[in-house]
N, C-alpha and C. Protein backbone atom coordinates (compact mmCIF):
# COMPACT_ATOMS: atom_id res chain seq x y z
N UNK A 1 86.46 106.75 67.11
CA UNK A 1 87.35 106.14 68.10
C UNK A 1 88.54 107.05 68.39
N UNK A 2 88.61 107.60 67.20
CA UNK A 2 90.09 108.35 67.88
C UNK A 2 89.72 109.77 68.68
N UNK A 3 88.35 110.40 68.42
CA UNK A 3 88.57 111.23 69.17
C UNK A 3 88.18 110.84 70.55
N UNK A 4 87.63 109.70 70.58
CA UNK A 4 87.18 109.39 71.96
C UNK A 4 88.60 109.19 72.50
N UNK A 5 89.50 108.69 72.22
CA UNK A 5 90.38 108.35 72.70
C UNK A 5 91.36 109.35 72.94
N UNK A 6 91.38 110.65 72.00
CA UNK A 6 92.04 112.42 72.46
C UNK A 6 91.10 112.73 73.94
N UNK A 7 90.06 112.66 73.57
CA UNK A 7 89.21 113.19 74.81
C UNK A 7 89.62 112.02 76.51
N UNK A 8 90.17 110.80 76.27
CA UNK A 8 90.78 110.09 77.79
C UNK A 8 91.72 110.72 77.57
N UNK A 9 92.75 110.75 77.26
CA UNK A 9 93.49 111.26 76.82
C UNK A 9 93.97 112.50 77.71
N UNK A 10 93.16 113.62 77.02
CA UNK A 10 92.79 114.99 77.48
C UNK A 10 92.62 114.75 79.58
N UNK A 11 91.43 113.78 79.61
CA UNK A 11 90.94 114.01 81.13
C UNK A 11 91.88 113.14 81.76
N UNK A 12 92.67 112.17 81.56
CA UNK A 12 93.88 112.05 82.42
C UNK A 12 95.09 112.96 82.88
N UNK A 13 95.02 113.51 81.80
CA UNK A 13 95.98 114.87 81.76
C UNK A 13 95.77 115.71 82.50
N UNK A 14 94.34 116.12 83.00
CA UNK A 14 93.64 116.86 83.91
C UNK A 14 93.74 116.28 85.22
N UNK A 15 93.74 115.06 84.98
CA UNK A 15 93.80 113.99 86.62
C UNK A 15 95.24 114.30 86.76
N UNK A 16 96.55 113.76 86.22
CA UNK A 16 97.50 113.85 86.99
C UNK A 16 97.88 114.90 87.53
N UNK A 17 97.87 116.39 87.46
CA UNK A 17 98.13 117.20 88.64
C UNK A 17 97.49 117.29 89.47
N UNK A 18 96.22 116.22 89.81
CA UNK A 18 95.06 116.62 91.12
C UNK A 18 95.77 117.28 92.47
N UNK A 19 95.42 118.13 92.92
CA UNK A 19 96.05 118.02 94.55
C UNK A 19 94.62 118.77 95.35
N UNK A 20 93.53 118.16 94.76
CA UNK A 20 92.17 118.29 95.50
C UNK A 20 92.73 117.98 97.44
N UNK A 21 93.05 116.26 97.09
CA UNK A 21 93.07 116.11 99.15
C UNK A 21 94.36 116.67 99.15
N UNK A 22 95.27 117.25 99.04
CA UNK A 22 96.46 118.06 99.84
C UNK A 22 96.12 119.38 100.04
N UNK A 23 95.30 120.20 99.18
CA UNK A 23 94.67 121.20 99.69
C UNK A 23 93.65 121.45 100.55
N UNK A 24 93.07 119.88 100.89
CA UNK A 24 91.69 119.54 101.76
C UNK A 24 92.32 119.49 103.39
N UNK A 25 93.80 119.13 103.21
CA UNK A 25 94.52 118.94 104.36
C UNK A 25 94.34 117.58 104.57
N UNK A 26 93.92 116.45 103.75
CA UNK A 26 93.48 115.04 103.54
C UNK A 26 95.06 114.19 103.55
N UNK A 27 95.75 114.75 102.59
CA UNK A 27 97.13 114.15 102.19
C UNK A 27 98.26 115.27 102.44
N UNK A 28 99.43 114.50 102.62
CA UNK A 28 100.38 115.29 102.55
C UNK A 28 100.63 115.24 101.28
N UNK A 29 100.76 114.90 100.74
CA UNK A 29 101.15 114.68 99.23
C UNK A 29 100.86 113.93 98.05
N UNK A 30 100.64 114.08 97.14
CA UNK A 30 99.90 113.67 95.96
C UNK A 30 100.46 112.79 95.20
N UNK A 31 100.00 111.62 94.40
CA UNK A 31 100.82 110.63 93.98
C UNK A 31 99.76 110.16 92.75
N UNK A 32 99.78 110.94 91.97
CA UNK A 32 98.46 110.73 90.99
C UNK A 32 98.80 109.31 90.02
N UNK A 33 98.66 108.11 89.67
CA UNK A 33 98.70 107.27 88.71
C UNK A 33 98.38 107.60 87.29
N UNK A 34 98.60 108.63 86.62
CA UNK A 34 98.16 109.10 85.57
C UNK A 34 96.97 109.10 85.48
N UNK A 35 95.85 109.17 86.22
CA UNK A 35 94.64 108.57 86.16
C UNK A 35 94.14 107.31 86.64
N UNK A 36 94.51 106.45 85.08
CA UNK A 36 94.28 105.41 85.05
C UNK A 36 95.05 104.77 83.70
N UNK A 37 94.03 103.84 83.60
CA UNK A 37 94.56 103.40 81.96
C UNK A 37 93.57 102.16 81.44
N UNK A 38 93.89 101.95 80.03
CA UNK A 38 93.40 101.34 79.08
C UNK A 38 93.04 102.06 78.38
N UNK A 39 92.22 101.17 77.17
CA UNK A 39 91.83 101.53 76.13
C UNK A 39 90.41 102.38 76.10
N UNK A 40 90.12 103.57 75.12
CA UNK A 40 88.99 104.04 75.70
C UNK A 40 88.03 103.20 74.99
N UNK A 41 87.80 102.17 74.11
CA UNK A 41 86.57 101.73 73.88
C UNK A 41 86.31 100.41 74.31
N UNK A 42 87.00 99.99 75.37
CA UNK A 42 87.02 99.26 76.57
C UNK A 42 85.59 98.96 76.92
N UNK A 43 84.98 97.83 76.84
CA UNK A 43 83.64 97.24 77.36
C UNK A 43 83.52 96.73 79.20
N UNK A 44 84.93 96.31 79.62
CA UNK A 44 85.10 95.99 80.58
C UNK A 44 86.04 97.37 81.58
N UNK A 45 85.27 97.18 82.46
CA UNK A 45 86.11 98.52 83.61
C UNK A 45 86.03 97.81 84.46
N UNK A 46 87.79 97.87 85.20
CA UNK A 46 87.69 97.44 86.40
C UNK A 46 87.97 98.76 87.75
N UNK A 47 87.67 98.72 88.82
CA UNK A 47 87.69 99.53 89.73
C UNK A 47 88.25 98.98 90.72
N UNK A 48 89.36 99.88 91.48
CA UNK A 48 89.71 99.26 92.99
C UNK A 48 89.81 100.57 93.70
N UNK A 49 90.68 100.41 94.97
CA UNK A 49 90.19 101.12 96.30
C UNK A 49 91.35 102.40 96.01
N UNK A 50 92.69 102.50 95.21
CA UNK A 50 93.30 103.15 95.89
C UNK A 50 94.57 102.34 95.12
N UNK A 51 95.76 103.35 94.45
CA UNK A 51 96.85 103.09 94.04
C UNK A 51 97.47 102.44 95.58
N UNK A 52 98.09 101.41 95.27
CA UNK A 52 99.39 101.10 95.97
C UNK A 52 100.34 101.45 95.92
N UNK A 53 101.66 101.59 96.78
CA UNK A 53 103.32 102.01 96.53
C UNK A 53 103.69 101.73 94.99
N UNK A 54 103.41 100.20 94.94
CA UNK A 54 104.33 99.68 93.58
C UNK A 54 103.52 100.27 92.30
N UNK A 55 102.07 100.52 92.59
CA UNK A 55 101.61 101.29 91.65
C UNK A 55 101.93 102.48 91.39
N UNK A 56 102.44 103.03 92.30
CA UNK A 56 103.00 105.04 92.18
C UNK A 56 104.39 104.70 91.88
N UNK A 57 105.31 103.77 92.15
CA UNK A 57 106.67 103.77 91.77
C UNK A 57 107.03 103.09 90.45
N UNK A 58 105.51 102.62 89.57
CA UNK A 58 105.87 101.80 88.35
C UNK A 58 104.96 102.33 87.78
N UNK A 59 104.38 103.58 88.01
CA UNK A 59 103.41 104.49 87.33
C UNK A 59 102.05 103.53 86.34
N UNK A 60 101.95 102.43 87.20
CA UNK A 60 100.75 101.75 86.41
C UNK A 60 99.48 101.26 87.78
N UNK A 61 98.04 101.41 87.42
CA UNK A 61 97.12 100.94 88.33
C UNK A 61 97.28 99.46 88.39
N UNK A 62 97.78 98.86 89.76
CA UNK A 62 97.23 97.86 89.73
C UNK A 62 98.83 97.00 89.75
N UNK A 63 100.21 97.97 89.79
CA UNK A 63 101.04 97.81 89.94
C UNK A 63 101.68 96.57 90.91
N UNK A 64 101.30 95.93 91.44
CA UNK A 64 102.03 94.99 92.30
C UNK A 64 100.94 93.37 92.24
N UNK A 65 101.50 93.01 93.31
CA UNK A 65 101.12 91.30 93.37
C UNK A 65 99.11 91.37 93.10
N UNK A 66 98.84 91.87 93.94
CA UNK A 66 97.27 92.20 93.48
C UNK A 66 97.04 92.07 91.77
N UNK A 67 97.72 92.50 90.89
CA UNK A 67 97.36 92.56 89.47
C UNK A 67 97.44 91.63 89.43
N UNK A 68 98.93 90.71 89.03
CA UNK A 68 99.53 89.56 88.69
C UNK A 68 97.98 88.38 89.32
N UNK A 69 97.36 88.75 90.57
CA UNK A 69 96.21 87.67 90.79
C UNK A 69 95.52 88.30 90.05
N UNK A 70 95.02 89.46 89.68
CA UNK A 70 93.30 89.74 88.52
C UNK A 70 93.59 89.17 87.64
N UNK A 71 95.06 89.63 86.54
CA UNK A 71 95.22 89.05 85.44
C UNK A 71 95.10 87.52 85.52
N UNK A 72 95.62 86.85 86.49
CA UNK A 72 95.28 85.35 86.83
C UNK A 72 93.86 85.37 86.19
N UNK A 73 93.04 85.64 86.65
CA UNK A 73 91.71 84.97 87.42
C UNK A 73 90.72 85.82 85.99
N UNK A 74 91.32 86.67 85.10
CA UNK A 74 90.84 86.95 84.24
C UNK A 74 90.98 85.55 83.22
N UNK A 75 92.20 85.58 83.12
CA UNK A 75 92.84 83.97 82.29
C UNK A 75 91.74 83.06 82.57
N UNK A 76 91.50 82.75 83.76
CA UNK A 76 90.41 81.74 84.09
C UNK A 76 89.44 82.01 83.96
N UNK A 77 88.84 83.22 83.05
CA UNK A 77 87.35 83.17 82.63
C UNK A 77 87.36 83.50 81.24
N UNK A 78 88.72 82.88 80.64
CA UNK A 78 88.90 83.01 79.08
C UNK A 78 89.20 83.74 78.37
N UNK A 79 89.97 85.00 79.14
CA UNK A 79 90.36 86.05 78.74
C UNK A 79 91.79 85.88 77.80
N UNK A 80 92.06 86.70 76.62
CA UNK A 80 93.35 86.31 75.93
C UNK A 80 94.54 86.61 77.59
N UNK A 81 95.85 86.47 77.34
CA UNK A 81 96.70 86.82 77.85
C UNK A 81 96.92 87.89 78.21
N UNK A 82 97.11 88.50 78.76
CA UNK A 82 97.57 90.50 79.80
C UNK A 82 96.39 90.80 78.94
N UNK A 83 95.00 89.98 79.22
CA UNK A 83 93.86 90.94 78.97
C UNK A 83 93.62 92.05 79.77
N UNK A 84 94.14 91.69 81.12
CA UNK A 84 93.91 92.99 82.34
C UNK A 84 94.85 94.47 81.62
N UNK A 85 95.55 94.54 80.87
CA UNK A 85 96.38 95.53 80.34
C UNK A 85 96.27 96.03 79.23
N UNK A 86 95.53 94.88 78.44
CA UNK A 86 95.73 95.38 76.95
C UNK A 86 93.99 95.73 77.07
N UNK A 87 93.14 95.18 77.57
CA UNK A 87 92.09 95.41 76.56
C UNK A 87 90.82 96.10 78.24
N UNK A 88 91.51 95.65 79.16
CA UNK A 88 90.59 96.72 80.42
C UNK A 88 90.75 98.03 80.74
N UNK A 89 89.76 98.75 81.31
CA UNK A 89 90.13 99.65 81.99
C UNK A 89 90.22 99.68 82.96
N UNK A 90 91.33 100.43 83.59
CA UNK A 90 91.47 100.25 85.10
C UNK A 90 91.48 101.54 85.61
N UNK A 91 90.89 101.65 86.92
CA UNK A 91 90.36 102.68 87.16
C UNK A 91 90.43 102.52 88.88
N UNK A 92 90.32 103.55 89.82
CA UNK A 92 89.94 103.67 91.39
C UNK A 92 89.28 104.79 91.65
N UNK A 93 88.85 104.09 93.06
CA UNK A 93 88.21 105.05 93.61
C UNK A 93 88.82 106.44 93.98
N UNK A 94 90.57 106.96 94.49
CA UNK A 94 90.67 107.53 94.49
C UNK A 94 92.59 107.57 93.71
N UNK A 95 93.01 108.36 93.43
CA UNK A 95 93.96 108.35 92.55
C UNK A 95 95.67 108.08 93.30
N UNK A 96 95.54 108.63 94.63
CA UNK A 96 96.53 109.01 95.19
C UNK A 96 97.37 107.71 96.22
N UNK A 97 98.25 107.55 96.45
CA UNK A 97 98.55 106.49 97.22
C UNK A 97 98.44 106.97 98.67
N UNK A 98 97.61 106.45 99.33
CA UNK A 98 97.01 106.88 101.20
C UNK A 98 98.17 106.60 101.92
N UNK A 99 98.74 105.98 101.57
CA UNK A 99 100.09 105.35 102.81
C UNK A 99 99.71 104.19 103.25
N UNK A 100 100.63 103.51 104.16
CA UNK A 100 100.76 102.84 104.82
C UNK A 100 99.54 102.68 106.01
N UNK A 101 98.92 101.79 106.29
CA UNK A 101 98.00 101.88 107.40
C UNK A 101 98.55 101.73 108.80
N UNK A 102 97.75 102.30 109.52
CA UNK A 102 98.68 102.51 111.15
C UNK A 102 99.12 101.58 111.20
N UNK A 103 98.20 100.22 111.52
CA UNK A 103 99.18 98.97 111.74
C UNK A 103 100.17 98.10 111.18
N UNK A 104 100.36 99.30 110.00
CA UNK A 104 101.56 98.39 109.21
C UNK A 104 101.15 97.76 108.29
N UNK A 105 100.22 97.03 108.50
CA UNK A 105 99.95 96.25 107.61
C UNK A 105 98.84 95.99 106.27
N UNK A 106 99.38 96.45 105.08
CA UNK A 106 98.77 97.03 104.04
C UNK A 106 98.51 97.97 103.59
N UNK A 107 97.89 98.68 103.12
CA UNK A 107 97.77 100.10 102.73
C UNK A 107 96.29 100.89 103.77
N UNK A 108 96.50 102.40 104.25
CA UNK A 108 95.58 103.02 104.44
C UNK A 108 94.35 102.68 103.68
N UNK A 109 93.41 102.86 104.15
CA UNK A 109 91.69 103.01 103.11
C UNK A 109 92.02 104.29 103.08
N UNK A 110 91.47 105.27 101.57
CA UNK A 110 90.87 106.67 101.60
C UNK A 110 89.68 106.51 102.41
N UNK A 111 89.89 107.70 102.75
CA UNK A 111 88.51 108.35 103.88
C UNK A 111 87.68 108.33 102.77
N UNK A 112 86.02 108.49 103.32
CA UNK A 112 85.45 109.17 102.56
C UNK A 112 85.45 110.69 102.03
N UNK A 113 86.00 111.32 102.64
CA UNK A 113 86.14 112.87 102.03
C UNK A 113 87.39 112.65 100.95
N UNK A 114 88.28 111.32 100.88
CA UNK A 114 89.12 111.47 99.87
C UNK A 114 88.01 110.73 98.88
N UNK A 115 87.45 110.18 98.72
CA UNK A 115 86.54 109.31 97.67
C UNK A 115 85.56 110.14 97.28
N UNK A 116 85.13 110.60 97.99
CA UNK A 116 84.47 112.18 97.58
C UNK A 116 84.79 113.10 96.31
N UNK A 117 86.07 113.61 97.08
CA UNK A 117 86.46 114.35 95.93
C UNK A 117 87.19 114.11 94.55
N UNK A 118 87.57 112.56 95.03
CA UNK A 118 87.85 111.85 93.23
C UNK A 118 86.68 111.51 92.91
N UNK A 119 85.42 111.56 93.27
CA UNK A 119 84.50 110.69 92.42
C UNK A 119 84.17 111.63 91.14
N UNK A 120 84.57 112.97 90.69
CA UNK A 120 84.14 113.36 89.54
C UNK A 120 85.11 113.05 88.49
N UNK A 121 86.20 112.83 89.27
CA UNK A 121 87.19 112.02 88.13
C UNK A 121 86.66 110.41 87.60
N UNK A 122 86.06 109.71 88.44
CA UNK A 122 85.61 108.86 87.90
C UNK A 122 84.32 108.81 87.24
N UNK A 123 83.54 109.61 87.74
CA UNK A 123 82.15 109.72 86.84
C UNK A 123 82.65 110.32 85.44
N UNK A 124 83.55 111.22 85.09
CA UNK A 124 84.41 111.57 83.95
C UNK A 124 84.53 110.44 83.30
N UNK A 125 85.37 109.21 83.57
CA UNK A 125 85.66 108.48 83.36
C UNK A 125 84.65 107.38 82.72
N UNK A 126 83.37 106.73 83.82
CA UNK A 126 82.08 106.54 83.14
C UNK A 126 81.48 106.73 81.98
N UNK A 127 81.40 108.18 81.78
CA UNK A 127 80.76 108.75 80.87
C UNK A 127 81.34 108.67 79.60
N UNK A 128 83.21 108.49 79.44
CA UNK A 128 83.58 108.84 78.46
C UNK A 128 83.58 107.42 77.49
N UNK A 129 84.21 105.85 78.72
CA UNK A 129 84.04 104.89 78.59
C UNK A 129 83.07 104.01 78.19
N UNK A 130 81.85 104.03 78.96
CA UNK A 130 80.48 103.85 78.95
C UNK A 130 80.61 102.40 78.61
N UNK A 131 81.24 101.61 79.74
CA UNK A 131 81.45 100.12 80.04
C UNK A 131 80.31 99.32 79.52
N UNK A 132 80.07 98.39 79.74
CA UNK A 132 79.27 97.64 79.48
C UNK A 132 79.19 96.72 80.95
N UNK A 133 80.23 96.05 81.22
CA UNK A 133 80.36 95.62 82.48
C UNK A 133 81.26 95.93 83.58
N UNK A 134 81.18 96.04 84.98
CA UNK A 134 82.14 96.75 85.55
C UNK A 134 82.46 95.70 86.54
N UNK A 135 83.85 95.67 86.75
CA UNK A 135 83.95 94.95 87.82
C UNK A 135 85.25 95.64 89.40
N UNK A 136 84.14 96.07 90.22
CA UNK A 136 84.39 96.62 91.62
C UNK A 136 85.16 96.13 92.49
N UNK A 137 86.36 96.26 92.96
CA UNK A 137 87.41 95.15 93.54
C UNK A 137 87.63 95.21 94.42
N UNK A 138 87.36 94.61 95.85
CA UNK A 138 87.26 94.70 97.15
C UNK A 138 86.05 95.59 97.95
N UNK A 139 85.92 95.04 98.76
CA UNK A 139 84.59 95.87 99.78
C UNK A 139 84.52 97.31 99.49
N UNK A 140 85.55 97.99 99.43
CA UNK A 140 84.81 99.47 99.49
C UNK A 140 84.80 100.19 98.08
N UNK A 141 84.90 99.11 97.18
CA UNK A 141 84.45 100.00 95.38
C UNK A 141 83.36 99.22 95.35
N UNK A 142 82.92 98.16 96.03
CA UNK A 142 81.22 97.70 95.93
C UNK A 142 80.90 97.96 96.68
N UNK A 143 80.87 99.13 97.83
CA UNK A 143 80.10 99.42 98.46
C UNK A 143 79.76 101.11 97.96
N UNK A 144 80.59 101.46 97.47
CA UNK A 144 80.54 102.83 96.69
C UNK A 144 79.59 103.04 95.71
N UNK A 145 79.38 101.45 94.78
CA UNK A 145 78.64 101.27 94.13
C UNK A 145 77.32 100.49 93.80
N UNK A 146 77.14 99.34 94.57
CA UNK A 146 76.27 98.77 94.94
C UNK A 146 76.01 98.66 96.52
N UNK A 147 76.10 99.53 97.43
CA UNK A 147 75.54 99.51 98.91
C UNK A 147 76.68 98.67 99.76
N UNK A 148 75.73 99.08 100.98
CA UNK A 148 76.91 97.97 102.56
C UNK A 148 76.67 96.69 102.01
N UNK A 149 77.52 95.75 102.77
CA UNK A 149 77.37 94.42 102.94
C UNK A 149 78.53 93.86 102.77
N UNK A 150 78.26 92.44 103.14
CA UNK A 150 79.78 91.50 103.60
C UNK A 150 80.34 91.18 102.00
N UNK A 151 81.32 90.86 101.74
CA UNK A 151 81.59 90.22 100.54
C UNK A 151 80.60 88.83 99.78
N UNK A 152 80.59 88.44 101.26
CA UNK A 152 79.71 87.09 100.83
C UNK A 152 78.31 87.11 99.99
N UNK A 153 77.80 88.57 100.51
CA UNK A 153 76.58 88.65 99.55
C UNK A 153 76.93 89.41 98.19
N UNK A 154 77.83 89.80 97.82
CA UNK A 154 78.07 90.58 96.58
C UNK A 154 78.51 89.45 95.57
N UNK A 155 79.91 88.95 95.86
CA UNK A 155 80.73 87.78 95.26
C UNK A 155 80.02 86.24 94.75
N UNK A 156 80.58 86.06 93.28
CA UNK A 156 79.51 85.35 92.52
C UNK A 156 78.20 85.75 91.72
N UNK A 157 77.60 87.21 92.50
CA UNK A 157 76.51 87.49 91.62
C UNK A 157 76.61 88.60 90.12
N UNK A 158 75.84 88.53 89.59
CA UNK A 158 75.69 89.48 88.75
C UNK A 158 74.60 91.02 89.11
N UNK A 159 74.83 91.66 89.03
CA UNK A 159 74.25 93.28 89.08
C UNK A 159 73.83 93.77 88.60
N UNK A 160 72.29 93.86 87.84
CA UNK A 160 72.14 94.91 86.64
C UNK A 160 71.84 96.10 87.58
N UNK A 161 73.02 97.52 86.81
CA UNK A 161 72.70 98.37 87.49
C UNK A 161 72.75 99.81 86.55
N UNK A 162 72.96 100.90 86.52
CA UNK A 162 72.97 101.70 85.93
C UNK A 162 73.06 101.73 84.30
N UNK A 163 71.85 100.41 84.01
CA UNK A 163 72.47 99.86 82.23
C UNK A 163 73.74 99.12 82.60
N UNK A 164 74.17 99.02 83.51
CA UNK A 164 75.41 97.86 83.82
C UNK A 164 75.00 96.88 84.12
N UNK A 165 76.33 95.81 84.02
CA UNK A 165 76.43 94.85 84.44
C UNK A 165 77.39 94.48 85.44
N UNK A 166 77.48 94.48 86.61
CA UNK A 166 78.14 94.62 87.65
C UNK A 166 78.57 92.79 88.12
N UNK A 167 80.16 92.77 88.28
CA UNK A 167 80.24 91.64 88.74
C UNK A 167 81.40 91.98 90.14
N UNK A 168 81.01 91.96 91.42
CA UNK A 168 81.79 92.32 92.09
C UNK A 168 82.77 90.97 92.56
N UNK A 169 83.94 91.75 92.99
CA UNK A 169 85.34 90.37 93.27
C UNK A 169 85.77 90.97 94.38
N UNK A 170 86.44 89.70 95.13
CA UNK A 170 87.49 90.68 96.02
C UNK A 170 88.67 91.39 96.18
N UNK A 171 89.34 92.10 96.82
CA UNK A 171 90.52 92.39 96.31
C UNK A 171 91.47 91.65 96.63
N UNK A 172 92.02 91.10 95.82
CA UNK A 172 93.40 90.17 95.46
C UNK A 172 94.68 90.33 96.57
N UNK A 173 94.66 91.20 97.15
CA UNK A 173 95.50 91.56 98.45
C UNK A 173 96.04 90.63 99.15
N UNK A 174 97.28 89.81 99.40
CA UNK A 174 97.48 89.05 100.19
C UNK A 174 97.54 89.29 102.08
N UNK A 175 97.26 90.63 102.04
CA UNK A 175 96.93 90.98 103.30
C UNK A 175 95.64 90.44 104.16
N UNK A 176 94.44 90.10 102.55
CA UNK A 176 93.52 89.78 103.62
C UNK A 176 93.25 88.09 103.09
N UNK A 177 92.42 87.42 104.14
CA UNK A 177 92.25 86.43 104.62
C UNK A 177 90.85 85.50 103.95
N UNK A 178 90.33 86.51 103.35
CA UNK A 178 88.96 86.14 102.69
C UNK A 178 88.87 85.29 102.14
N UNK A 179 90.18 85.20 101.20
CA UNK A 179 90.41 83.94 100.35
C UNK A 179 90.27 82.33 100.49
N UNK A 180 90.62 82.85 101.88
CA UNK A 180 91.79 81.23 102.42
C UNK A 180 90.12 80.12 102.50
N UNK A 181 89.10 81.02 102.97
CA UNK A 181 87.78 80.21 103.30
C UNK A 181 87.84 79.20 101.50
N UNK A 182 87.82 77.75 101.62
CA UNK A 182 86.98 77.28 100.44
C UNK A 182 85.56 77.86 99.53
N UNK A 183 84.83 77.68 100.77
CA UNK A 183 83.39 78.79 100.57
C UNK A 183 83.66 80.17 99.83
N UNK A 184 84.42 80.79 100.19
CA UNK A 184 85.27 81.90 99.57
C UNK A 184 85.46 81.64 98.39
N UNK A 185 86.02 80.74 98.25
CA UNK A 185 87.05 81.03 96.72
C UNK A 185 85.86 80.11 95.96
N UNK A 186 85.37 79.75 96.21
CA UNK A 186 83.99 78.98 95.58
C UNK A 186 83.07 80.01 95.04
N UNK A 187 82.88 81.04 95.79
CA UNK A 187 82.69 82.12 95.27
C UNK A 187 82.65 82.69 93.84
N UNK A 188 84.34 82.78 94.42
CA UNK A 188 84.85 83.79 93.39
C UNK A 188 84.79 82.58 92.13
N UNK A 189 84.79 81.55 92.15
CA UNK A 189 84.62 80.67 90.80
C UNK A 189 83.23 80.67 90.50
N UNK A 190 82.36 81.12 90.88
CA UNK A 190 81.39 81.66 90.14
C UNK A 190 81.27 82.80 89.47
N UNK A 191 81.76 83.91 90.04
CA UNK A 191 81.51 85.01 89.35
C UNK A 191 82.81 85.19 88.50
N UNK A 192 83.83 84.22 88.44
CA UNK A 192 84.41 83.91 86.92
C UNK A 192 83.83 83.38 86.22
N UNK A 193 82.97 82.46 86.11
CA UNK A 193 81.79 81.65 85.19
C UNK A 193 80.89 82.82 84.71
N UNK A 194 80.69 83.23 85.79
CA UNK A 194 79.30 84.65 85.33
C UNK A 194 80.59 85.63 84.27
N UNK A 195 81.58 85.87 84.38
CA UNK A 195 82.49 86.90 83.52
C UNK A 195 82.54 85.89 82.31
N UNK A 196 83.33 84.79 82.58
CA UNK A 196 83.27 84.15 81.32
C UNK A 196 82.19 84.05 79.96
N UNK A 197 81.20 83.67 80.90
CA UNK A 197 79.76 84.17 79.62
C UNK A 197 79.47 85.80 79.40
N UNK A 198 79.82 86.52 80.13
CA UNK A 198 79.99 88.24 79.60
C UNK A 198 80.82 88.18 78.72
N UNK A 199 81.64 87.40 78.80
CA UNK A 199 83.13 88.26 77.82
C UNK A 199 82.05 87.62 76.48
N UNK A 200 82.25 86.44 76.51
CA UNK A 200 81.38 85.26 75.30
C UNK A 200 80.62 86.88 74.72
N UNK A 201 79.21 87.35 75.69
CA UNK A 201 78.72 87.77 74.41
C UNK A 201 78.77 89.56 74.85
N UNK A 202 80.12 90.09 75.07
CA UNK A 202 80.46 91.45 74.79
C UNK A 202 81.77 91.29 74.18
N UNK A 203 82.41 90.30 74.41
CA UNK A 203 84.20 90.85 74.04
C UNK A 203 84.07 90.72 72.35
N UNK A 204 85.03 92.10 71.64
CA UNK A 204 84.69 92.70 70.71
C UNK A 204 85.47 91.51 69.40
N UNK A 205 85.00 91.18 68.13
CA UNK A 205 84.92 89.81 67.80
C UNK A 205 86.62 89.81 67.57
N UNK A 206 87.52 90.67 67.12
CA UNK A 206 88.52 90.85 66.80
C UNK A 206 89.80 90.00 68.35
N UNK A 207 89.48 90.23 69.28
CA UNK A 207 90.02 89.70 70.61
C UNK A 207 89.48 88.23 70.47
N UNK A 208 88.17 88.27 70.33
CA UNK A 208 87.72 86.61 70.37
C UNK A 208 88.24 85.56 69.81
N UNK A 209 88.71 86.20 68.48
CA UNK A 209 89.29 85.61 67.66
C UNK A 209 90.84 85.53 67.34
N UNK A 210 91.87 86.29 68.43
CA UNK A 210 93.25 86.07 68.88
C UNK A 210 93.64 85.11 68.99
């Protein structure tokens, strides 16, 4: 364990000076989140689209109102308390904060040529972790990873995929609207039921027993 844990360690260290998209002419400027974070023998990985502001100005993934709802909605599938912090990994598709989106409202998407060139930071990441279950947060980290399609067909199910177990969610964003549907959030109370029985028979017995 501990050297696994020199070796994240090591490849975050390598992640925070990235300036892959500012030399691509992608970004003006680089805003690396240390990587990521958690623990490296972490069974659960979570993935999203892209640091936010409050995530680059509080140097943590997952930094703003968006967390405060995962950690919610983790609670509701039986998770101890700041399980999203203490015992996940958190992880994105690309490291850097995109900006502001033209219309103001919410954050830029990375292009694909920015998701591109972080994806060896995250396959790094994969390999060193070697999750057990992953969970993909908003449309474009399940589409990166399990194909196109609407939320509606992803949300609620389970995924066996690469020896994974894939439970995709949406992203917690109060920007978007997905939520507000009943049908929606009916959803997402399934594929907390489907996490809840993952944690049951992966979460490691020492947490279970907190």
């Amino acid at each position: 364990m501990r050297d696994k844990a020199a070796a994240l360690a090591a490849l975050q260290a390598r992640i925070a000076p990235c300036r892959r998209c500012v030399e691509a002419g992608l970004l003006a400027a680089a805003n690396p989140v240390a990587g990521a974070r958690g623990p490296a023998n972490a069974w659960l990985m979570l993935i999203g689209q892209a640091p936010g502001r409050l995530s680059v100005q509080r140097g943590i993934p997952f930094g703003g109102p968006g967390g405060v709802v995962l950690d919610r909605w983790l609670t509701r599938a039986g998770f101890p308390p700041n399980y999203l912090r203490s015992g996940t990994y958190l992880t994105a598709l690309t490291r850097c904060f995109p900006g502001k989106a033209a219309s103001g409202k919410g954050d830029r998407a990375p292009s694909p040529a920015e998701i591109a060139l972080c994806r060896p930071w995250l396959e790094a990441e994969f390999a060193l972790i070697d999750p057990r279950v992953v969970l993909p947060i908003g449309q474009m980290a399940i589409r990166a990873f399990l194909g196109p399609g609407l939320l509606e067909r992803f949300v609620g199910e389970v995924i066996e995929r690469d020896n994974r177990l894939w439970v995709p969610l949406p992203h917690p964003s109060g920007v978007s609207r997905w939520l507000n549907d009943p049908i929606h959030q009916a959803q997402v109370d399934r594929a907390l039921a489907a996490l809840s029985a993952l944690r049951e028979r992966f979460m490691p017995k020492q947490w279970a027993e907190s």
